[in-house]
N, C-alpha and C. Protein backbone atom coordinates (compact mmCIF):
# COMPACT_ATOMS: atom_id res chain seq x y z
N UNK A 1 0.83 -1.18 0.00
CA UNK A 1 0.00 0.00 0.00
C UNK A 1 0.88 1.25 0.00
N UNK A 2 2.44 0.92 0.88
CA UNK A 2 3.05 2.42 0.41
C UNK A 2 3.19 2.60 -0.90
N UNK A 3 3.68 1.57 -1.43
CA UNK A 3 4.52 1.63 -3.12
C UNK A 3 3.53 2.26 -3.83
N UNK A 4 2.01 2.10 -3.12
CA UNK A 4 0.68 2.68 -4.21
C UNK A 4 0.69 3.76 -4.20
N UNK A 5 0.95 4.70 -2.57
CA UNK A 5 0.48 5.88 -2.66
C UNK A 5 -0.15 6.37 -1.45
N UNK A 6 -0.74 4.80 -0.71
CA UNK A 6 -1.64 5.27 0.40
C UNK A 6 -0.62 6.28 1.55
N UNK A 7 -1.60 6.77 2.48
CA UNK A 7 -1.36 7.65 3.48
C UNK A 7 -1.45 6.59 4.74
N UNK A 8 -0.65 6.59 5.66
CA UNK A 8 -1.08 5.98 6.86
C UNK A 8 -1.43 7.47 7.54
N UNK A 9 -2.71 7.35 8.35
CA UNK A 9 -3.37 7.98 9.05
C UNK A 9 -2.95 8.32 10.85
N UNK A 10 -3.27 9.23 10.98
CA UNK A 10 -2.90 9.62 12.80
C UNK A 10 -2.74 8.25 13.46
N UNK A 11 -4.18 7.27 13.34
CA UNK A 11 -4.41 6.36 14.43
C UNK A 11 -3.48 5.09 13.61
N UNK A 12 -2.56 5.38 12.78
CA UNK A 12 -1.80 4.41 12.37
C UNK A 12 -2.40 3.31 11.20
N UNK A 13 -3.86 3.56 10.84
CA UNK A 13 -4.22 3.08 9.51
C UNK A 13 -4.31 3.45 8.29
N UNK A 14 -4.29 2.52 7.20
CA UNK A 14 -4.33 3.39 5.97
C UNK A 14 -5.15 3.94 5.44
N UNK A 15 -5.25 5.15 4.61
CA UNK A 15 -6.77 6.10 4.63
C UNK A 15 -7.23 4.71 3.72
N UNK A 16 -9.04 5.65 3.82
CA UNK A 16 -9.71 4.71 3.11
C UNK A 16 -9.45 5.16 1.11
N UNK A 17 -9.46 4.13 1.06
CA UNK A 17 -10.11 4.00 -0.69
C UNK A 17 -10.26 5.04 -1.44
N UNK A 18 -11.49 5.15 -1.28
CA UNK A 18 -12.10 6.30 -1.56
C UNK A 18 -11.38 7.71 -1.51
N UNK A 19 -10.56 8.04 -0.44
CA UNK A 19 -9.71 9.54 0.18
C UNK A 19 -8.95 8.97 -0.91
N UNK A 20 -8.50 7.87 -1.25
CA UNK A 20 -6.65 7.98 -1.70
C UNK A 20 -7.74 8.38 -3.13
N UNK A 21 -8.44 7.68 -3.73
CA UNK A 21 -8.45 8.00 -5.23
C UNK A 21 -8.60 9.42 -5.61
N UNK A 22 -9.23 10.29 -4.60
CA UNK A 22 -10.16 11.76 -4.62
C UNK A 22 -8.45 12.11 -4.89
N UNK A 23 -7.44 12.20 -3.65
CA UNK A 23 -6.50 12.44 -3.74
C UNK A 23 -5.19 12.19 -4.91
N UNK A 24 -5.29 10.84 -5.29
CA UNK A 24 -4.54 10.67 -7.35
C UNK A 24 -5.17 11.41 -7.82
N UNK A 25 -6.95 11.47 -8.09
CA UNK A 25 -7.17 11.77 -9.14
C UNK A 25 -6.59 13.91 -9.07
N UNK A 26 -6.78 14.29 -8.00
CA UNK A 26 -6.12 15.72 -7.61
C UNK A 26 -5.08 15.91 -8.71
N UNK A 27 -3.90 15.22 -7.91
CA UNK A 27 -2.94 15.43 -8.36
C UNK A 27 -2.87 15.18 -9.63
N UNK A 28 -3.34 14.08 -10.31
CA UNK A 28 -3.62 13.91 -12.13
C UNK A 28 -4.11 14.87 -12.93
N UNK A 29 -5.29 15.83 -12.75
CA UNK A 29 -5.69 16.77 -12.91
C UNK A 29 -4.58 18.08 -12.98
N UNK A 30 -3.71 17.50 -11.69
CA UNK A 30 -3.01 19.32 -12.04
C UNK A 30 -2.11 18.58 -13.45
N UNK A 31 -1.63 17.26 -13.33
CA UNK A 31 -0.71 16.67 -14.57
C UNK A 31 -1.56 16.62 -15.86
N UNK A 32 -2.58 16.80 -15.96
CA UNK A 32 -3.39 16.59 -17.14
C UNK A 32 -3.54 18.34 -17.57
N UNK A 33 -4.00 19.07 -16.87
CA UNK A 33 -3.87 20.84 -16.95
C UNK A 33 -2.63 21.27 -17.40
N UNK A 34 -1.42 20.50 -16.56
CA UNK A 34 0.11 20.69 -17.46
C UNK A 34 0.09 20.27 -19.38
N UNK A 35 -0.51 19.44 -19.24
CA UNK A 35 -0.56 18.86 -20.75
C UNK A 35 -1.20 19.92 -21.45
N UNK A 36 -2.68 20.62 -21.25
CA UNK A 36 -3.30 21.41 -22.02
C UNK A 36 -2.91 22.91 -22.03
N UNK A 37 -1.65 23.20 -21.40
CA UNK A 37 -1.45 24.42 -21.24
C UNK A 37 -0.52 25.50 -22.43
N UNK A 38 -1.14 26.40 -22.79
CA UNK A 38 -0.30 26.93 -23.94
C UNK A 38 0.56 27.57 -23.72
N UNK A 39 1.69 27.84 -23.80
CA UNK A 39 2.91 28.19 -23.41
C UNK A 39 2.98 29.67 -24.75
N UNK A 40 3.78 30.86 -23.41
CA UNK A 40 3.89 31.92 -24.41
C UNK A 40 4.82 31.70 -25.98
N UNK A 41 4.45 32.68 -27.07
CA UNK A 41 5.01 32.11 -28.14
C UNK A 41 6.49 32.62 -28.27
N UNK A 42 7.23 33.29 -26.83
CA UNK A 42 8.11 33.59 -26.90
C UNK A 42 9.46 32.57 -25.91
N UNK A 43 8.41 31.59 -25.54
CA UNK A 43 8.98 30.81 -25.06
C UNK A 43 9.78 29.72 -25.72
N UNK A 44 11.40 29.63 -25.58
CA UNK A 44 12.22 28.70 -26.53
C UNK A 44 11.92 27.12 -26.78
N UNK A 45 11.45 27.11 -25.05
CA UNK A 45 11.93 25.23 -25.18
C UNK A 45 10.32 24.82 -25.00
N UNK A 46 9.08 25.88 -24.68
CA UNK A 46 7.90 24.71 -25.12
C UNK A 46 7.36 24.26 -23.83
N UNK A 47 6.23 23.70 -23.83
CA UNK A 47 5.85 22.86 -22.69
C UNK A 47 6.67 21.64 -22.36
N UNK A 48 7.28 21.59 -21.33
CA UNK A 48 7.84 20.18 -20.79
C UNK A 48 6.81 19.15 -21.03
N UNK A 49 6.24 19.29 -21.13
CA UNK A 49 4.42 18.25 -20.49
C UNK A 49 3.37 18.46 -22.03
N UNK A 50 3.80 18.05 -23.16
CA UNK A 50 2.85 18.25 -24.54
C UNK A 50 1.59 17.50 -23.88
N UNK A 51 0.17 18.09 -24.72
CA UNK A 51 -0.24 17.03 -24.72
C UNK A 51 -0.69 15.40 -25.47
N UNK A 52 0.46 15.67 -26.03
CA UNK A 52 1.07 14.10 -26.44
C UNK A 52 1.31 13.31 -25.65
N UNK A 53 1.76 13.60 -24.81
CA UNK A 53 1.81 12.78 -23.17
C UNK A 53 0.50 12.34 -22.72
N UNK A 54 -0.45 12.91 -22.62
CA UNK A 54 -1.83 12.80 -22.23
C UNK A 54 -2.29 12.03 -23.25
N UNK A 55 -2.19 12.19 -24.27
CA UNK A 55 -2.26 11.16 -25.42
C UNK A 55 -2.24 10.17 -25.46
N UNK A 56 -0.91 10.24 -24.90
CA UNK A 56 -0.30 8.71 -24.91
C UNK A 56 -0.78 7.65 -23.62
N UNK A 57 -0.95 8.42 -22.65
CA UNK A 57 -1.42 7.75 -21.58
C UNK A 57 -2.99 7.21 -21.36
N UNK A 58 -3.73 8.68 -22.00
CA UNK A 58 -5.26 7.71 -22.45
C UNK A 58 -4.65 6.67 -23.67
N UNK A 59 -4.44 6.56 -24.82
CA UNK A 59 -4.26 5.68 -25.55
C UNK A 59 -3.72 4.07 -24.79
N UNK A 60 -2.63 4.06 -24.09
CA UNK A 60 -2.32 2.85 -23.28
C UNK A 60 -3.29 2.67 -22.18
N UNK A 61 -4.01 3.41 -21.87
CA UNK A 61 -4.70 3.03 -20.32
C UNK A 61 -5.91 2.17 -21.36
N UNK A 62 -6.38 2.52 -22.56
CA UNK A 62 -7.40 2.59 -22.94
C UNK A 62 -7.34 1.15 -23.67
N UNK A 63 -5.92 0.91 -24.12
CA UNK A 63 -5.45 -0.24 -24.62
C UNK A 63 -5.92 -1.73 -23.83
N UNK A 64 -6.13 -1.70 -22.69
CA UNK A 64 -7.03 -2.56 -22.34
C UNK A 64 -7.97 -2.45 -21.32
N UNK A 65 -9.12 -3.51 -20.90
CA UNK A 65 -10.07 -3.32 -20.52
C UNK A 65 -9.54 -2.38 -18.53
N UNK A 66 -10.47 -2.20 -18.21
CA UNK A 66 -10.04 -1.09 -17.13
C UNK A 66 -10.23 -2.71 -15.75
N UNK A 67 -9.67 -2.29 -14.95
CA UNK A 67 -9.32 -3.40 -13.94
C UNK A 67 -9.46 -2.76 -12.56
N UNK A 68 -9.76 -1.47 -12.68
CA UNK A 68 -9.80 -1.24 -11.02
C UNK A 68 -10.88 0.04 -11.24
N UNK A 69 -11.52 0.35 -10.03
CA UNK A 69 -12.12 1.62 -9.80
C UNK A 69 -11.15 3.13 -10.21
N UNK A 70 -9.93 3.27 -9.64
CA UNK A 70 -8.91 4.30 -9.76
C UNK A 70 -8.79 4.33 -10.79
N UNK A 71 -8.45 3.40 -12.04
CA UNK A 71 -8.30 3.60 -13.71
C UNK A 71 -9.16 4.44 -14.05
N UNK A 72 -10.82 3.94 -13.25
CA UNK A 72 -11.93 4.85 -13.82
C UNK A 72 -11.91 6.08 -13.63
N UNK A 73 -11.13 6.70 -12.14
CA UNK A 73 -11.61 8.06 -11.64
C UNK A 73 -10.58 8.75 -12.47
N UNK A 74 -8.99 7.99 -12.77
CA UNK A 74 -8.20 9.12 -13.50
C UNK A 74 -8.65 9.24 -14.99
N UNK A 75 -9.30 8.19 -15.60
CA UNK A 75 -9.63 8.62 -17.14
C UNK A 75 -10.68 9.27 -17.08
N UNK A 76 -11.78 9.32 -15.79
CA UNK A 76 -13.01 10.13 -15.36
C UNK A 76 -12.23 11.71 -15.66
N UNK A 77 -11.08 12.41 -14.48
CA UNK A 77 -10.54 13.44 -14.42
C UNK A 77 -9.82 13.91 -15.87
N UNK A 78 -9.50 12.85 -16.38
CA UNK A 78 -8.42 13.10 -18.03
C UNK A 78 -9.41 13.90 -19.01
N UNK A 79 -10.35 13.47 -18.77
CA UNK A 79 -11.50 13.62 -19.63
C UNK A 79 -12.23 15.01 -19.30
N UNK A 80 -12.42 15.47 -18.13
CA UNK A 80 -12.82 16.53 -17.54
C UNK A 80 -11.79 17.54 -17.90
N UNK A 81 -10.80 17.42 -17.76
CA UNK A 81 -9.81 18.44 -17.36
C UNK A 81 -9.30 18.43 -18.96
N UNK A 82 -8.80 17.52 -20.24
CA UNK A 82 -8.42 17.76 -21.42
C UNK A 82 -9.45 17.52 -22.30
N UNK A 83 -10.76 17.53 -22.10
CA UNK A 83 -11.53 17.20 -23.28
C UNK A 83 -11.38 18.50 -24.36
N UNK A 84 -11.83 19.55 -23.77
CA UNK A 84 -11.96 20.41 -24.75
C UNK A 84 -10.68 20.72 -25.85
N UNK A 85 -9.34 20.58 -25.00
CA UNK A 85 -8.28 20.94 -25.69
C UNK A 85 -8.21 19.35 -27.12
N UNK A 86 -8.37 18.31 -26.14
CA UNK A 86 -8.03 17.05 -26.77
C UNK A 86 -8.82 17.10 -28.31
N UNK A 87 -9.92 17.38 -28.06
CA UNK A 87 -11.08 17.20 -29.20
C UNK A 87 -10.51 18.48 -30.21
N UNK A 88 -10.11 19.44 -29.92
CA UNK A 88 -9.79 20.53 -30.87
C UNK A 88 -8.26 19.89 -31.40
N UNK A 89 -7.58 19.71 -30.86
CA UNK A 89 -6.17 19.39 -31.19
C UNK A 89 -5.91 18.17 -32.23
N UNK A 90 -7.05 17.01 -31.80
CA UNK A 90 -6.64 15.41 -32.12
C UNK A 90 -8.01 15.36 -33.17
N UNK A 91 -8.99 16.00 -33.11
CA UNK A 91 -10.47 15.85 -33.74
C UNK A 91 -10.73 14.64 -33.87
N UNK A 92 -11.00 13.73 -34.94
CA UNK A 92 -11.98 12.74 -35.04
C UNK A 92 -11.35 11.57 -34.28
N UNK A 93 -9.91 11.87 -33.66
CA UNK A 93 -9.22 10.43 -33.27
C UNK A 93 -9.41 10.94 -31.60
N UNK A 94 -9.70 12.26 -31.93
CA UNK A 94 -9.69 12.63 -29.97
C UNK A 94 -11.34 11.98 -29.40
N UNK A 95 -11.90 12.16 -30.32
CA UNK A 95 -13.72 12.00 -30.34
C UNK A 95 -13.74 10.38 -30.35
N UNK A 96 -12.98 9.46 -30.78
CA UNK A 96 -13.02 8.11 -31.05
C UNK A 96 -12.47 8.16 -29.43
N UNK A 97 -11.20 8.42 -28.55
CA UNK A 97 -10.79 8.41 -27.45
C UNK A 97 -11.94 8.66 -26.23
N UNK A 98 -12.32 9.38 -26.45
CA UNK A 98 -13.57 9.68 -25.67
C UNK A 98 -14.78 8.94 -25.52
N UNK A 99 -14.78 8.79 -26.89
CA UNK A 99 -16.35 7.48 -26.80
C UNK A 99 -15.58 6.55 -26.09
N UNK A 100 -14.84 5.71 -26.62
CA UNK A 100 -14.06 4.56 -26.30
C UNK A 100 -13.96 4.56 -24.51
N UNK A 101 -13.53 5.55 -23.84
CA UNK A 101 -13.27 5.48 -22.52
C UNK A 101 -15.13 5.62 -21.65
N UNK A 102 -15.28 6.48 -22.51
CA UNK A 102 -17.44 6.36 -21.77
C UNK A 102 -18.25 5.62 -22.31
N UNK A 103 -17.47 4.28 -23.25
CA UNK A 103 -18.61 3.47 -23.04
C UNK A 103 -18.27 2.26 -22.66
N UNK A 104 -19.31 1.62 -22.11
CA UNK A 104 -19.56 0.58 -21.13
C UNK A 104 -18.46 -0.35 -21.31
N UNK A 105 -18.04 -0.89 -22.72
CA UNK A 105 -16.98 -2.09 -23.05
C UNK A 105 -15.41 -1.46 -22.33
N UNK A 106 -15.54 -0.38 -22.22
CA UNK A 106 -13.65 -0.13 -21.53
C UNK A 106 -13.92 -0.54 -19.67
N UNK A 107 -15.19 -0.17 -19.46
CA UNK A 107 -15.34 -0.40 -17.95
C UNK A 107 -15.63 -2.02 -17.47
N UNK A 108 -16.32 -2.62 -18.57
CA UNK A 108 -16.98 -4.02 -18.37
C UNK A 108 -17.50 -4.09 -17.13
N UNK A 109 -17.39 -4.95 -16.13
CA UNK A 109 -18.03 -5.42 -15.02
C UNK A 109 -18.01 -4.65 -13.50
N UNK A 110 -17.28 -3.48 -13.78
CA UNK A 110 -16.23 -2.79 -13.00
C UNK A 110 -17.69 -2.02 -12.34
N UNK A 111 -18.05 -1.50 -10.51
CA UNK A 111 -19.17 -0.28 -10.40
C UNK A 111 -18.55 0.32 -9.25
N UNK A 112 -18.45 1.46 -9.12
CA UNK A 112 -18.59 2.36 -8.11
C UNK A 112 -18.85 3.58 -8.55
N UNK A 113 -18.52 4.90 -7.81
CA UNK A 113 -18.92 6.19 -7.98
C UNK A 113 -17.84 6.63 -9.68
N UNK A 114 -16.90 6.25 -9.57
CA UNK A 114 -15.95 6.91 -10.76
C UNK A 114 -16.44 5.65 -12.35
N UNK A 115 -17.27 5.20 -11.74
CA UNK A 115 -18.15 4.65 -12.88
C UNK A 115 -19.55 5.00 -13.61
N UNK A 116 -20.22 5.37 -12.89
CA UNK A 116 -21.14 6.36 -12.68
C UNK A 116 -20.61 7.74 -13.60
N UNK A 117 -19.62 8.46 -12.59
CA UNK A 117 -18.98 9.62 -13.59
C UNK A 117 -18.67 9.19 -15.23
N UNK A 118 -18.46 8.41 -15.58
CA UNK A 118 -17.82 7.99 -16.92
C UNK A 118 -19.20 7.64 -17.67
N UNK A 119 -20.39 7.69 -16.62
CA UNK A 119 -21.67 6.66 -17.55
C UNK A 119 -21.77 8.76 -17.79
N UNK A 120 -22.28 9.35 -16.77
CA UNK A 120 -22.82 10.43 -17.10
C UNK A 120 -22.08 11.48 -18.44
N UNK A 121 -20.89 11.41 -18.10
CA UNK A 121 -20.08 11.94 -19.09
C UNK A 121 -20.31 11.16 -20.49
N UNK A 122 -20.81 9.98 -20.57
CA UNK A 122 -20.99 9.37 -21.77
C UNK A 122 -22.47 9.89 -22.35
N UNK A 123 -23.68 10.30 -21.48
CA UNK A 123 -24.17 10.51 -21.90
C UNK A 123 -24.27 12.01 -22.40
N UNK A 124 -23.66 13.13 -21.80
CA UNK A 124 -23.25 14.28 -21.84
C UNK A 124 -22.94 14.35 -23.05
N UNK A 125 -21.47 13.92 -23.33
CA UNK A 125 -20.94 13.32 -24.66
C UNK A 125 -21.97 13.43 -26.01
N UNK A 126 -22.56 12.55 -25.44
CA UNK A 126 -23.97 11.75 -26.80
C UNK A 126 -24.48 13.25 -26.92
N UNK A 127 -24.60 14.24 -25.85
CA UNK A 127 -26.21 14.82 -25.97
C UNK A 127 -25.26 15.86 -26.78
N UNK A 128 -24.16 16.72 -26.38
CA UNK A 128 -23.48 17.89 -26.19
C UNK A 128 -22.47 18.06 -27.34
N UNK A 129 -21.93 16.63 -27.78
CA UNK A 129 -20.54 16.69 -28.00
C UNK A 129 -19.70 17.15 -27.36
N UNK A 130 -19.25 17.32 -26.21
CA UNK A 130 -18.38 17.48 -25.17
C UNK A 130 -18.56 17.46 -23.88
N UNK A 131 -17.57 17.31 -22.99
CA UNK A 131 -17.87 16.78 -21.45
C UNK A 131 -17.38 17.88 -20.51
N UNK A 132 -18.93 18.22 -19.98
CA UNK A 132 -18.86 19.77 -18.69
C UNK A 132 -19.31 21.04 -19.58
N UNK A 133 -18.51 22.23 -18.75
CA UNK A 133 -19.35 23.49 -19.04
C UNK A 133 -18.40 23.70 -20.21
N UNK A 134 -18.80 24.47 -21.15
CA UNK A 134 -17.93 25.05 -22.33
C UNK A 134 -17.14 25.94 -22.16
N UNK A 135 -15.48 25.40 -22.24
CA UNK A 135 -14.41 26.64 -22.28
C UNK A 135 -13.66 25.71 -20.65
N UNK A 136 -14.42 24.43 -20.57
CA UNK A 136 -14.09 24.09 -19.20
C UNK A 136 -12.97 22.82 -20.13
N UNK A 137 -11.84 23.02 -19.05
CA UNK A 137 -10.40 22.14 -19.77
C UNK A 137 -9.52 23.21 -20.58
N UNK A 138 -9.90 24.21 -20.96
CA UNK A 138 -8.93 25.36 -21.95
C UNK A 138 -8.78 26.07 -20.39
N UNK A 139 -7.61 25.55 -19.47
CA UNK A 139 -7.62 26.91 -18.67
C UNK A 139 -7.02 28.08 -18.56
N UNK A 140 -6.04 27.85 -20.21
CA UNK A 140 -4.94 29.14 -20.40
C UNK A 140 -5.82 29.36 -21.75
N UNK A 141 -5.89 30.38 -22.62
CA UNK A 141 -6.57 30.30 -24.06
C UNK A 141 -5.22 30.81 -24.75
C-alpha cells in the first residue's frame, strides 16, 4: 500500500479508498492541466508536459479493458480536465478516445462512484458533444 500511494493515518491506519483515489485523481488533474497548457510564443523550449503525453497515456490506459475503480476516476478526471483541448487538437481520433473510454466495453463489469462519472459523461458526450461546461479544460486560451 506504500509503493501505491496510500497515506497511513494519525491512528496508524491506511486512509480509506475512496480519500486515496479523490487524492490521485487531484494530483492527475493538475498533470493533465500541465498537458493542455499553452505556453507563451516567446517561449524557446515549449511545454515540458505536450499534450502528447496525455495522449499517450489515455491511448495505453485505454489499450485494455479497465481493472480497477482508480483507472476509472483518473480517465473520469483526463476527460474533464483535457476534453476540450483534446477534441480541438486530435479531432476525429480525440472523439473516437472519448467514446471509447465512456462506453460501457472499456469499464466491463467494474461499479462504483468513478463509474457512474464515466456513464454520465458518456451521456453528456452523446447529448453535447463534449464533457462539462464550455471553455471548461482550456484553462490558459
Amino acid at each position: 500500500m506504500k509503493r501505491m500511494g496510500y497515506k497511513r493515518m494519525e491512528d496508524g491506519k491506511w486512509e480509506e479508498t475512496t480519500r486515496y483515489i479523490e487524492r490521485q485523481a487531484g494530483i492527475f488533474a493538475v498533470w493533465t492541466a500541465m498537458t493542455t497548457h499553452k505556453m507563451p510564443a516567446k517561449e524557446s523550449e515549449g511545454n515540458p508536459f505536450p499534450l502528447s503525453f496525455a495522449w499517450r497515456w489515455a491511448a495505453r490506459t485505454l489499450n485494455h479493458r479497465a481493472r480497477s475503480e482508480i483507472e476509472c476516476a483518473m480517465m473520469a478526471t483526463f476527460l474533464e480536465v483535457s476534453n476540450e483541448q483534446l477534441l480541438l487538437t486530435y479531432k476525429r481520433q480525440g472523439s473516437k478516445v472519448v467514446n471509447l473510454a465512456v462506453s460501457g466495453q472499456w469499464v466491463g463489469e467494474l461499479r462504483g462512484p468513478a463509474i457512474g462519472r464515466l456513464e454520465i459523461m458518456r451521456d453528456e458526450f452523446k447529448r453535447k458533444g463534449r464533457i462539462g461546461e464550455e471553455g471548461f479544460g482550456a484553462f490558459v486560451p
